[in-house]
Protein backbone atom coordinates (compact mmCIF):
# COMPACT_ATOMS: atom_id res chain seq x y z
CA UNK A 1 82.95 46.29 94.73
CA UNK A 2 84.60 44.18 96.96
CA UNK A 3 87.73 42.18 95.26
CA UNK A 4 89.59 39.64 96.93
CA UNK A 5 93.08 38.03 96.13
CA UNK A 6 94.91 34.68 96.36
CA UNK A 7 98.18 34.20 95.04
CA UNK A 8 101.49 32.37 95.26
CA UNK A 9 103.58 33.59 97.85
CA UNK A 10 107.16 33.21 95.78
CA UNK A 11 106.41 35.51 92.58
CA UNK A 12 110.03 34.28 91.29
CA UNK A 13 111.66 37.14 90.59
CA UNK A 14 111.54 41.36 90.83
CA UNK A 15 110.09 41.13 86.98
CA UNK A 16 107.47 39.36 87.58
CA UNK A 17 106.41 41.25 91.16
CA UNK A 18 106.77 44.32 89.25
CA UNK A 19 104.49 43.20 86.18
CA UNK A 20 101.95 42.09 89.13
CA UNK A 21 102.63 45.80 90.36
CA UNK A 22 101.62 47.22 87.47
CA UNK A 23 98.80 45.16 86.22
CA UNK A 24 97.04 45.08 89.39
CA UNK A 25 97.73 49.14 89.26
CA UNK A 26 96.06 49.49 86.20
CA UNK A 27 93.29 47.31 86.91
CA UNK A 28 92.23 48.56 89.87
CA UNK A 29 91.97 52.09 88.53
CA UNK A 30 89.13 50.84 87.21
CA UNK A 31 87.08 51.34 89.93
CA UNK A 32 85.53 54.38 92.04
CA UNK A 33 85.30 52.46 95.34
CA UNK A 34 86.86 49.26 96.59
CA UNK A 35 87.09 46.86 99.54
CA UNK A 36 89.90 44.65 99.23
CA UNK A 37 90.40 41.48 100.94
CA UNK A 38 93.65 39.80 101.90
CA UNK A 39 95.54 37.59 103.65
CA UNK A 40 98.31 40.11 103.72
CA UNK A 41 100.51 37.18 102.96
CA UNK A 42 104.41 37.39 101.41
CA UNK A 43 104.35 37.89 97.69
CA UNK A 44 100.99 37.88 95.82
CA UNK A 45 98.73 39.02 98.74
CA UNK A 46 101.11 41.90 99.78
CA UNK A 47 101.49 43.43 96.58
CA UNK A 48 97.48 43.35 96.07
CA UNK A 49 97.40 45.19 99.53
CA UNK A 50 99.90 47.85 98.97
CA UNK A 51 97.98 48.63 95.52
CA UNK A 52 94.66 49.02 97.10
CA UNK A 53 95.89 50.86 99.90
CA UNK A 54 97.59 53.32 96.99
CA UNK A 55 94.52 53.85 95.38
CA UNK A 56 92.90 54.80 98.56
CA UNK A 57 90.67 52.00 98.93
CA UNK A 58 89.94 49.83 102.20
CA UNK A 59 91.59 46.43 102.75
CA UNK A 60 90.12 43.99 104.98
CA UNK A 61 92.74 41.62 106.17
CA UNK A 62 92.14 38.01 106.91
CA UNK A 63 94.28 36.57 109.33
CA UNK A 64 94.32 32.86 109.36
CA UNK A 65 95.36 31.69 113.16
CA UNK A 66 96.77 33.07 115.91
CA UNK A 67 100.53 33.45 115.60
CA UNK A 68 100.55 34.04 111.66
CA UNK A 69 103.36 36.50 111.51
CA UNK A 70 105.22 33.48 112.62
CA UNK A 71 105.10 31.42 109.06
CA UNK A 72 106.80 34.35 107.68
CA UNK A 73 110.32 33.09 106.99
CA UNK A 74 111.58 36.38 105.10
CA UNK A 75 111.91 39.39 108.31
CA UNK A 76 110.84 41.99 105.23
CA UNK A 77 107.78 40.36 104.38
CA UNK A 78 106.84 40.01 108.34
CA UNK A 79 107.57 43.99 108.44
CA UNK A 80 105.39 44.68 105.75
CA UNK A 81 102.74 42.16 106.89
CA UNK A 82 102.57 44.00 110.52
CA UNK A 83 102.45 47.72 108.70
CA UNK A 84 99.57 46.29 106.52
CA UNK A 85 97.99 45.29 109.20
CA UNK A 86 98.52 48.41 111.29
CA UNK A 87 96.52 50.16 108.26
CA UNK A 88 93.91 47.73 107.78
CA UNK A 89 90.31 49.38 107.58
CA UNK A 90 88.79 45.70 109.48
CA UNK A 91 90.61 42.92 110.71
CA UNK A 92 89.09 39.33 110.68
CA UNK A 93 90.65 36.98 113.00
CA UNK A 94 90.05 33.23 112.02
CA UNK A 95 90.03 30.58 115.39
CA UNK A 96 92.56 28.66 115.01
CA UNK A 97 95.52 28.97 116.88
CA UNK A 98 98.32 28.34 114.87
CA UNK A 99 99.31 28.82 111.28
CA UNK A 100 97.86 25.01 109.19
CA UNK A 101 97.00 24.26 105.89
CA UNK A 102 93.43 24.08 107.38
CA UNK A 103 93.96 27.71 108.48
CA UNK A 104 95.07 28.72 104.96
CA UNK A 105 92.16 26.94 103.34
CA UNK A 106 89.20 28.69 105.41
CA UNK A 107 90.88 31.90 105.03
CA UNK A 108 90.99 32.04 101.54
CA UNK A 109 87.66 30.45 101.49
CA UNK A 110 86.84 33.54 103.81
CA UNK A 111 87.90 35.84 100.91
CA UNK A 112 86.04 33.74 98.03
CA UNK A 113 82.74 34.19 100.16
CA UNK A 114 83.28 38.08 100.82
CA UNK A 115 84.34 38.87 97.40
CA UNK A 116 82.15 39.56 93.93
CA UNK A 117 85.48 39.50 92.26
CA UNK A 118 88.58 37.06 93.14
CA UNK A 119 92.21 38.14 91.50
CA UNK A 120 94.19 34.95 91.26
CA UNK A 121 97.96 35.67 90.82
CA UNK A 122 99.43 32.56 90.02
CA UNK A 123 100.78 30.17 87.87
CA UNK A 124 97.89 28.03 86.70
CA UNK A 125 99.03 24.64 88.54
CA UNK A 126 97.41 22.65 91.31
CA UNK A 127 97.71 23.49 94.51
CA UNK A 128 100.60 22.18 96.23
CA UNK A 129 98.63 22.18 99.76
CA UNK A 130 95.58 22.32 100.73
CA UNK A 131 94.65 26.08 100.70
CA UNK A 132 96.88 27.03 97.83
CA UNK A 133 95.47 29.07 95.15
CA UNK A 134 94.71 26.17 93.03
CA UNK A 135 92.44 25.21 95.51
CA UNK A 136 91.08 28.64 95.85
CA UNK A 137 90.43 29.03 92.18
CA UNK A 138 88.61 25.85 92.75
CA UNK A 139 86.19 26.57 95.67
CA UNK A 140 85.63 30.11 93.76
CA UNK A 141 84.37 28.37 90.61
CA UNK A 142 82.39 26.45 92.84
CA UNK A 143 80.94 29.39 94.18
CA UNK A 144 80.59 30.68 90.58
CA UNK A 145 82.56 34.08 91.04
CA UNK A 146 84.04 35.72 88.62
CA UNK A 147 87.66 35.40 88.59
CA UNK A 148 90.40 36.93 87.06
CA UNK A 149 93.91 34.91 86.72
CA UNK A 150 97.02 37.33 86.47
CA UNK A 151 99.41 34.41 84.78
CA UNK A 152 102.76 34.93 86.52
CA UNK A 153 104.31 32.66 84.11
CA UNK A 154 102.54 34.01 80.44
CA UNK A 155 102.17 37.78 82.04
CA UNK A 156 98.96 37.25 80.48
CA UNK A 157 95.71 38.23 82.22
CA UNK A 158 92.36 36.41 82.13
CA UNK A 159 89.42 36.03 83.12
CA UNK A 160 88.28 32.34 84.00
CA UNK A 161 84.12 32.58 84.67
C-alpha cells in the first residue's frame, strides 16, 4: 500500500503533534507493508516519516528543488529533515532549482499520483499558497483517491472520498 501525506507545516502546539503522533501510530499499524511518501517537510510531513520509519516501513522522500533544506527556518526541523533523508529507502529529486510555491505544488502532486491512499493533516481551510494542503486535498479528489483528513483542529479523523 503506498500512503502519502500532506500537511501543515506549523501543527500549533506539542498537543496537537503528539495527537498526530499517535493517530498516525495507530493507523498505520494497520498495515503489513507500506511505502510512504513525503516531502519530509517541518511539522506534518516529518512526523508521518518518523512513524513509518518506526513501523519499519519504506519512505520515499520527495524533494521539491534544489536547495530545499534552505526554506527550513527552524535548525531542528533542517536536522531532522537531513537524517530523514539519510534513511530514505528512494529519493525523488524534482527540477527545479530553488524552493517555489510551484515546487511545492508538483511535489505534492508527485505524492497524490504515487499514492492509493493520501493522509491529510490539516486544518480543513484553503490553501494559503499554491501547493498547500488545501490544494492537495483538491488535486487528490480530482484524482479520486481516497483520502483521509486527520483534523488538527477537531482531533477528529475522517475520511473524505
Amino acid at each position: 500500500m503506498n500512503i502519502g501525506v500532506t500537511g501543515h507545516q506549523n501543527l500549533i502546539s506539542i498537543k496537537v503533534k503528539k495527537w498526530v503522533q499517535k493517530s498516525l501510530s495507530e493507523y498505520l499499524s494497520k498495515y503489513d507493508d507500506i511505502v510512504g511518501f513525503s516531502c519530509l517537510a517541518e511539522g506534518a510531513d516529518q512526523v508521518f516519516a518518523e512513524e513509518i520509519l518506526k513501523k519499519g516501513f519504506n519512505l520515499v522522500a520527495i524533494i521539491p528543488s534544489h536547495n530545499y533544506e534552505k526554506s527550513f527556518s527552524n535548525k531542528s526541523a533542517r536536522i531532522n529533515f537531513n537524517d530523514l533523508l539519510l534513511r530514505s529507502s528512494n529519493i525523488i529529486n524534482l527540477s527545479f532549482e530553488n524552493p517555489s510555491e510551484e515546487a511545492y505544488w508538483e511535489a505534492g502532486k508527485t505524492i497524490v499520483d504515487s499514492s492509493d491512499l493520501v493522509l491529510a493533516i490539516w486544518n480543513g481551510k484553503k490553501a494559503e499558497g499554491l501547493g498547500g494542503t488545501g490544494d492537495i486535498v483538491k488535486y487528490a479528489m480530482s484524482k479520486g483517491k481516497t483520502i483521509l483528513h486527520f483534523d488538527i483542529s477537531k482531533k477528529s479523523i475522517n475520511k473524505i472520498i
